[in-house]
C-alpha atoms as a PDB file:
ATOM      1  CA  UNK A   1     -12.192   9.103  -8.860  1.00  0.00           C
ATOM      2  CA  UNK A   2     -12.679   5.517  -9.392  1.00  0.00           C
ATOM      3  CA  UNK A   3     -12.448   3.739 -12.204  1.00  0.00           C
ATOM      4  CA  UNK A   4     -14.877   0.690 -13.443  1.00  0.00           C
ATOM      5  CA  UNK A   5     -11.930  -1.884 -13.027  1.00  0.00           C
ATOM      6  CA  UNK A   6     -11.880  -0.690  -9.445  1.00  0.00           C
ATOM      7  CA  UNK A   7     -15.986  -0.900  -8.690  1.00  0.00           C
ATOM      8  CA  UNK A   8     -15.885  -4.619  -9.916  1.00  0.00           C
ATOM      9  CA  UNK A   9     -13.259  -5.554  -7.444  1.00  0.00           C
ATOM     10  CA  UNK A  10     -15.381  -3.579  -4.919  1.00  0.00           C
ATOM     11  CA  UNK A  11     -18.199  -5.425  -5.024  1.00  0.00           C
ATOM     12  CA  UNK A  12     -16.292  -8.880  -5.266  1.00  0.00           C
ATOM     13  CA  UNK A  13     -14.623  -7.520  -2.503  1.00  0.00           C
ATOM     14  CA  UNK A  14     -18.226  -6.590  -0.849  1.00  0.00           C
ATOM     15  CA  UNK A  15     -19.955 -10.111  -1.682  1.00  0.00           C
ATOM     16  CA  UNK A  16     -16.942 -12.213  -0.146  1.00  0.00           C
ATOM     17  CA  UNK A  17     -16.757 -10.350   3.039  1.00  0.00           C
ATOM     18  CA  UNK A  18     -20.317 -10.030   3.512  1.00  0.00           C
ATOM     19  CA  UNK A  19     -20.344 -13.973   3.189  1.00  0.00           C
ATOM     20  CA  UNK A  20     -17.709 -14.770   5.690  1.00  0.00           C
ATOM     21  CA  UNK A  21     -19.825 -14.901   9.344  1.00  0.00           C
ATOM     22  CA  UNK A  22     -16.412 -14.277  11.511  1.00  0.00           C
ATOM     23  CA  UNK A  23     -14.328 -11.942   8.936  1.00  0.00           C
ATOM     24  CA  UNK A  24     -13.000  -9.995  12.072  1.00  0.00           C
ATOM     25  CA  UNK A  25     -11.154  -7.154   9.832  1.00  0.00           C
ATOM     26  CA  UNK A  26      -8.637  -9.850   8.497  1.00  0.00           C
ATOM     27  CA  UNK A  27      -8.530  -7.819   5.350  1.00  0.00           C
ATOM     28  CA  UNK A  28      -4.958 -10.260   4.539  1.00  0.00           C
ATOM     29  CA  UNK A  29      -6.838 -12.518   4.071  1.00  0.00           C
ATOM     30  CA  UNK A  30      -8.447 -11.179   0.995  1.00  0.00           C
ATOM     31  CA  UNK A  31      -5.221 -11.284  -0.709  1.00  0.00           C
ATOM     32  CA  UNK A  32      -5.751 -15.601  -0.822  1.00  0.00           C
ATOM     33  CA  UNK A  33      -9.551 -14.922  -1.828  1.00  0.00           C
ATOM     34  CA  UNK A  34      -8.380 -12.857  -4.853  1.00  0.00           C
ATOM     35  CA  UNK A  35      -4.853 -12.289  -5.018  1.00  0.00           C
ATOM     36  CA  UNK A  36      -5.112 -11.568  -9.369  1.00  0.00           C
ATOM     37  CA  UNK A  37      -7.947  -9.383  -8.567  1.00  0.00           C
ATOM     38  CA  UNK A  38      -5.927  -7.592  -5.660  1.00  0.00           C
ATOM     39  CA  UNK A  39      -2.450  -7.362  -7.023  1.00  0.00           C
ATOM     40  CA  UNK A  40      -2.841  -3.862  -8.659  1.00  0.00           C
ATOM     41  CA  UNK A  41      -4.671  -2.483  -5.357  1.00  0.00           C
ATOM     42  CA  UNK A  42      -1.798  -3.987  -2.856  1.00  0.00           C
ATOM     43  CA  UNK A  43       1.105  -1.934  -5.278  1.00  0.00           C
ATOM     44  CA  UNK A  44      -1.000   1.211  -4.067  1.00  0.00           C
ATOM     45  CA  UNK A  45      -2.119   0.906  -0.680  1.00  0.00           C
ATOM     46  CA  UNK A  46      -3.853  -0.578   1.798  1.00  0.00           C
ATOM     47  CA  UNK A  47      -6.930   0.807   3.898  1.00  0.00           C
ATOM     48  CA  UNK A  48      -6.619  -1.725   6.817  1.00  0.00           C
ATOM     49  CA  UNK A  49      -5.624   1.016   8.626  1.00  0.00           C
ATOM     50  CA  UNK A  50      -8.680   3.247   7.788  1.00  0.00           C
ATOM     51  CA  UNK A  51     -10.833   0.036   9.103  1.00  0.00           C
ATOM     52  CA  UNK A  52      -9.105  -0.300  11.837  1.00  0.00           C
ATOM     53  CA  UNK A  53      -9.365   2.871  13.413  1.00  0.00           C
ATOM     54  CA  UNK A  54     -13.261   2.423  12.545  1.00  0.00           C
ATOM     55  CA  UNK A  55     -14.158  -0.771  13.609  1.00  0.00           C
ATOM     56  CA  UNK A  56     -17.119  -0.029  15.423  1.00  0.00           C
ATOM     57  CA  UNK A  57     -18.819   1.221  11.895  1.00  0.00           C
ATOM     58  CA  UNK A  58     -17.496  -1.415  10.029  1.00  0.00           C
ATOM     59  CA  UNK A  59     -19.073  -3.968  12.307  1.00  0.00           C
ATOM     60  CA  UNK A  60     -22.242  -2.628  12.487  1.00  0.00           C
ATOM     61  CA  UNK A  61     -22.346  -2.318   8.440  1.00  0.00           C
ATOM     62  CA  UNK A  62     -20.724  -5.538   7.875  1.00  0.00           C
ATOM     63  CA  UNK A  63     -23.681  -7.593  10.106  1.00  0.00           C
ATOM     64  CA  UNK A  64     -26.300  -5.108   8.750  1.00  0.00           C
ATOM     65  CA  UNK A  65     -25.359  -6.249   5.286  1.00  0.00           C
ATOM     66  CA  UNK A  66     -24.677 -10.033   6.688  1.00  0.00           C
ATOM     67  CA  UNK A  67     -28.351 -10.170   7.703  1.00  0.00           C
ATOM     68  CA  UNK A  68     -29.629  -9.653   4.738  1.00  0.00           C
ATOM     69  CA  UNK A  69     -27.172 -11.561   1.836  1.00  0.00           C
ATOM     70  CA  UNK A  70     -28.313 -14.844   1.686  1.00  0.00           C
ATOM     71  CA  UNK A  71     -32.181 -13.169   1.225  1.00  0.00           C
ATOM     72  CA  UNK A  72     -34.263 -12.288  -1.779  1.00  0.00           C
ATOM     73  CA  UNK A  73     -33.045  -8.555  -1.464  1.00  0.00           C
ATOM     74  CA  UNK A  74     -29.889  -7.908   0.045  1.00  0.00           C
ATOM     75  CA  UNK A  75     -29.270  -4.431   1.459  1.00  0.00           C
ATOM     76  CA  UNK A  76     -25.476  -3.393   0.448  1.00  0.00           C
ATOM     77  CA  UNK A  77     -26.036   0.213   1.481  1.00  0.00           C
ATOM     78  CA  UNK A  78     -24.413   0.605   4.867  1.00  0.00           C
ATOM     79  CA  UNK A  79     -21.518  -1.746   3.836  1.00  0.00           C
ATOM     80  CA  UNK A  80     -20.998  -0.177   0.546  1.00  0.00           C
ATOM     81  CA  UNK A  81     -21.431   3.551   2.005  1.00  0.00           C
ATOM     82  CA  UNK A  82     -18.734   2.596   4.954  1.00  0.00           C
ATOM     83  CA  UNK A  83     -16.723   1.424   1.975  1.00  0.00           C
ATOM     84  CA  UNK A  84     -16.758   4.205  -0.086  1.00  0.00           C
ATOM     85  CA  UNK A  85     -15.854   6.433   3.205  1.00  0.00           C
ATOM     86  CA  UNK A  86     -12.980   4.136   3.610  1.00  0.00           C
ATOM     87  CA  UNK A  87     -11.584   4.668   0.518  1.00  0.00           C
ATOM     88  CA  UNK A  88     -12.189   8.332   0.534  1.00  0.00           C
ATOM     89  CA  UNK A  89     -10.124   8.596   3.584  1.00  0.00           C
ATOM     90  CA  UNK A  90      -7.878   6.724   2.729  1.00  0.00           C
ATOM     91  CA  UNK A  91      -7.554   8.675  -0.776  1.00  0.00           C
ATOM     92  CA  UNK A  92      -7.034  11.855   1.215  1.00  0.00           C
ATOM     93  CA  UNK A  93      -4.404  10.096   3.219  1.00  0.00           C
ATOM     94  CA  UNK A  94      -2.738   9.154  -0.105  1.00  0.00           C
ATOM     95  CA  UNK A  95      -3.148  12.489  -1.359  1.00  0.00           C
ATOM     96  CA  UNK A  96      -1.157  14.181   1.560  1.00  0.00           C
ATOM     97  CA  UNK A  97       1.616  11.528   1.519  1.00  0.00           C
ATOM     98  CA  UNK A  98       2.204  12.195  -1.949  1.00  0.00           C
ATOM     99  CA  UNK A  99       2.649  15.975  -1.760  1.00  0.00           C
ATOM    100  CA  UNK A 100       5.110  15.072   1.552  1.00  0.00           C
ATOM    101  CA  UNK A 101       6.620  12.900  -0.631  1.00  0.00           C
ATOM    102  CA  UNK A 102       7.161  15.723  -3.945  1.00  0.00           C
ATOM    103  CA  UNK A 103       8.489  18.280  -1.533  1.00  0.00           C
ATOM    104  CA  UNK A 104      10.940  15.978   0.083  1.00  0.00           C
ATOM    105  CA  UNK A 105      12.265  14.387  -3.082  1.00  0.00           C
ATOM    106  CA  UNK A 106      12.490  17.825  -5.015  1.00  0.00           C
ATOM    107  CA  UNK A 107      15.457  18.533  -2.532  1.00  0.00           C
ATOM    108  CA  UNK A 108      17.594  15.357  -2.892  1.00  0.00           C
ATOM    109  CA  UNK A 109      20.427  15.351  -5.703  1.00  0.00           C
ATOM    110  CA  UNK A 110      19.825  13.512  -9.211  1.00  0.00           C
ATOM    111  CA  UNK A 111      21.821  10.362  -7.905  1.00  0.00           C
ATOM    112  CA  UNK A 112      19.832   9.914  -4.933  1.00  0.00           C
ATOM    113  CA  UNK A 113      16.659   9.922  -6.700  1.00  0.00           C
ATOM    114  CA  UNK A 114      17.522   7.130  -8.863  1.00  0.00           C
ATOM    115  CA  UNK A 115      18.891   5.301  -6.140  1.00  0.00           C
ATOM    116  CA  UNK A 116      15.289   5.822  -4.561  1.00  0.00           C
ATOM    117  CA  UNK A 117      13.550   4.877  -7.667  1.00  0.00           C
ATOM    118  CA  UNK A 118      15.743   1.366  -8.297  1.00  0.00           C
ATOM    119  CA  UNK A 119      15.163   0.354  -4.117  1.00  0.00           C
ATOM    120  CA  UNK A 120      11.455   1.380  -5.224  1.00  0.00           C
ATOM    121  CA  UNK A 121      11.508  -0.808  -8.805  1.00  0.00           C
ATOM    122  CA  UNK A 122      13.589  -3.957  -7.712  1.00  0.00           C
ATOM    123  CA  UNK A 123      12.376  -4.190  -3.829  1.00  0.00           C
ATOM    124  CA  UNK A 124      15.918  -3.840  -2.595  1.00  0.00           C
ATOM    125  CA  UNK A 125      19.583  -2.563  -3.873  1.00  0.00           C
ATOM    126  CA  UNK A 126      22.921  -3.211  -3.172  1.00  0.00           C
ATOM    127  CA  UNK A 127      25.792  -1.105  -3.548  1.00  0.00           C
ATOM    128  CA  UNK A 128      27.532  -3.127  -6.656  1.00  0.00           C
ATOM    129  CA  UNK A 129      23.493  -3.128  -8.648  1.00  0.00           C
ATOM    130  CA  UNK A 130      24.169   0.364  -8.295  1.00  0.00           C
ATOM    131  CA  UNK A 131      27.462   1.134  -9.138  1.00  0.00           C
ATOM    132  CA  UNK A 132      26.564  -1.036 -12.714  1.00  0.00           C
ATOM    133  CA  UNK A 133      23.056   0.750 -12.951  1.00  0.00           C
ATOM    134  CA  UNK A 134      23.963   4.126 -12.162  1.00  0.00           C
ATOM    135  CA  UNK A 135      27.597   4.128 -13.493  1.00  0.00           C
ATOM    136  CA  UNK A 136      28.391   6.477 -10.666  1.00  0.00           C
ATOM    137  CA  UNK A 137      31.112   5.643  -8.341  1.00  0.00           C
ATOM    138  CA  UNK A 138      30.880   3.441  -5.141  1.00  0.00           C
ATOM    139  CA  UNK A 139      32.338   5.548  -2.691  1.00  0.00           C
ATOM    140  CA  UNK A 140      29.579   8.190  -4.140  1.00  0.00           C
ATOM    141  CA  UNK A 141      26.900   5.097  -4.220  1.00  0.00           C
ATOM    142  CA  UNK A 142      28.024   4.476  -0.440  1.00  0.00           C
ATOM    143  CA  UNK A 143      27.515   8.214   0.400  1.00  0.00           C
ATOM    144  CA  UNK A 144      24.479   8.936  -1.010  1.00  0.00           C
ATOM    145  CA  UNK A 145      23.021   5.133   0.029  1.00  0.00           C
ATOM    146  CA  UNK A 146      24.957   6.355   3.545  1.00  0.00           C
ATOM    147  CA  UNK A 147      22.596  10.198   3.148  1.00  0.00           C
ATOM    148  CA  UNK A 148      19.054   8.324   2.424  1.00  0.00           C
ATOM    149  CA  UNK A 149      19.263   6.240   5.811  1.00  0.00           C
ATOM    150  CA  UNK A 150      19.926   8.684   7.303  1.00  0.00           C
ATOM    151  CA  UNK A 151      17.243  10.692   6.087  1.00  0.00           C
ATOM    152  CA  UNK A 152      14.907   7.712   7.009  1.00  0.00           C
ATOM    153  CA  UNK A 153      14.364   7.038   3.374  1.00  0.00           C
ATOM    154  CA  UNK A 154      15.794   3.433   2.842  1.00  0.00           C
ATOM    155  CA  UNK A 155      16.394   1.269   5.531  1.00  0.00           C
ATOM    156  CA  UNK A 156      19.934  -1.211   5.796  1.00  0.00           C
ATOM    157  CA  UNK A 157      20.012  -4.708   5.995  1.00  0.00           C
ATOM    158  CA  UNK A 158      22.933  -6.596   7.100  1.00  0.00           C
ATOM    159  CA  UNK A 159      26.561  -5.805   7.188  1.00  0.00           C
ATOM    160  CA  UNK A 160      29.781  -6.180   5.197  1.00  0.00           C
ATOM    161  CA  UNK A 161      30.224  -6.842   1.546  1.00  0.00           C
ATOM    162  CA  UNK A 162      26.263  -8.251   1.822  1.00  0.00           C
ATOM    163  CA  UNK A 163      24.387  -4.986   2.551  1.00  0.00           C
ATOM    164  CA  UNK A 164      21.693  -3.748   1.305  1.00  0.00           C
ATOM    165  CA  UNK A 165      18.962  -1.047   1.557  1.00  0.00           C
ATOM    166  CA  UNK A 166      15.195  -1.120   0.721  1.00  0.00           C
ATOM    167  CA  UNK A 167      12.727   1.817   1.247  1.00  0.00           C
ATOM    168  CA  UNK A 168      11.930   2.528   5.068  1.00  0.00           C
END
């Protein structure tokens, strides 16, 4: 369900697109139109990928809607109803990921998980931030850091004594 926080960035979102003449599904750059308004939505998700795979119907409702914005009485309904299917999909795309993502993590061991939360919190980890955050070990931060590549959940960067792992 959406909340009212949500609708009024949707139809900022809707007025500014449905201004631009040659948007071409360069939904990046929203995030300089609005990045304050945009911030919380870009934490989330993003349904570029939802347009994408539908450009033919966004098209057609974004220069059904262009046609008629700068009139007495603009018609929003096919670009707010392709929209509102957009988000629905992508809301059901959400939805599976997260139950993937509940059964996976309800196997991994206690460390691992906060290891996985702190990559998730800070954007990136090294071994050391999580030797002093955890208080576990290094060789057992190596292991498990060493386990969650290799599960495909974080991903390494660089070598030696400057490694370190974000989420894949």
């Amino acid at each position: 369900m959406l909340n009212t926080k949500t609708l009024s960035i949707t139809h900022d979102i809707l007025s500014l697109i449905a201004k631009i003449d040659e948007f071409k599904g360069a939904w990046r750059a929203l995030a300089t139109l609005a990045p304050e308004r945009l911030l919380a939505l870009r934490r989330v998700a993003t349904i570029e990928s939802i347009i994408e795979q539908n450009k033919q119907g966004y098209y057609l409702a974004l220069r059904q809607t262009q046609g008629t914005i700068r009139t007495e009485s603009p018609q929003w309904g096919a670009w707010v109803l392709f929209f509102l299917r957009s988000l629905d999909a992508q809301m059901t795309r959400l939805k599976a990921k997260v139950e993937r993502e509940k059964l996976i993590l309800a196997v991994l061991p206690e460390l691992s998980l906060q290891l996985l939360e702190l990559a998730k919190e800070r954007g990136r980890i090294t071994v050391q931030e999580a030797v002093i955050l955890t208080a576990a070990s290094r060789n057992t931060i190596k292991l498990h850091l060493q386990k969650l590549v290799a599960a495909g959940h974080l991903t390494r960067h660089g070598a030696g004594r400057g490694v370190w792992y974000s989420l894949a």
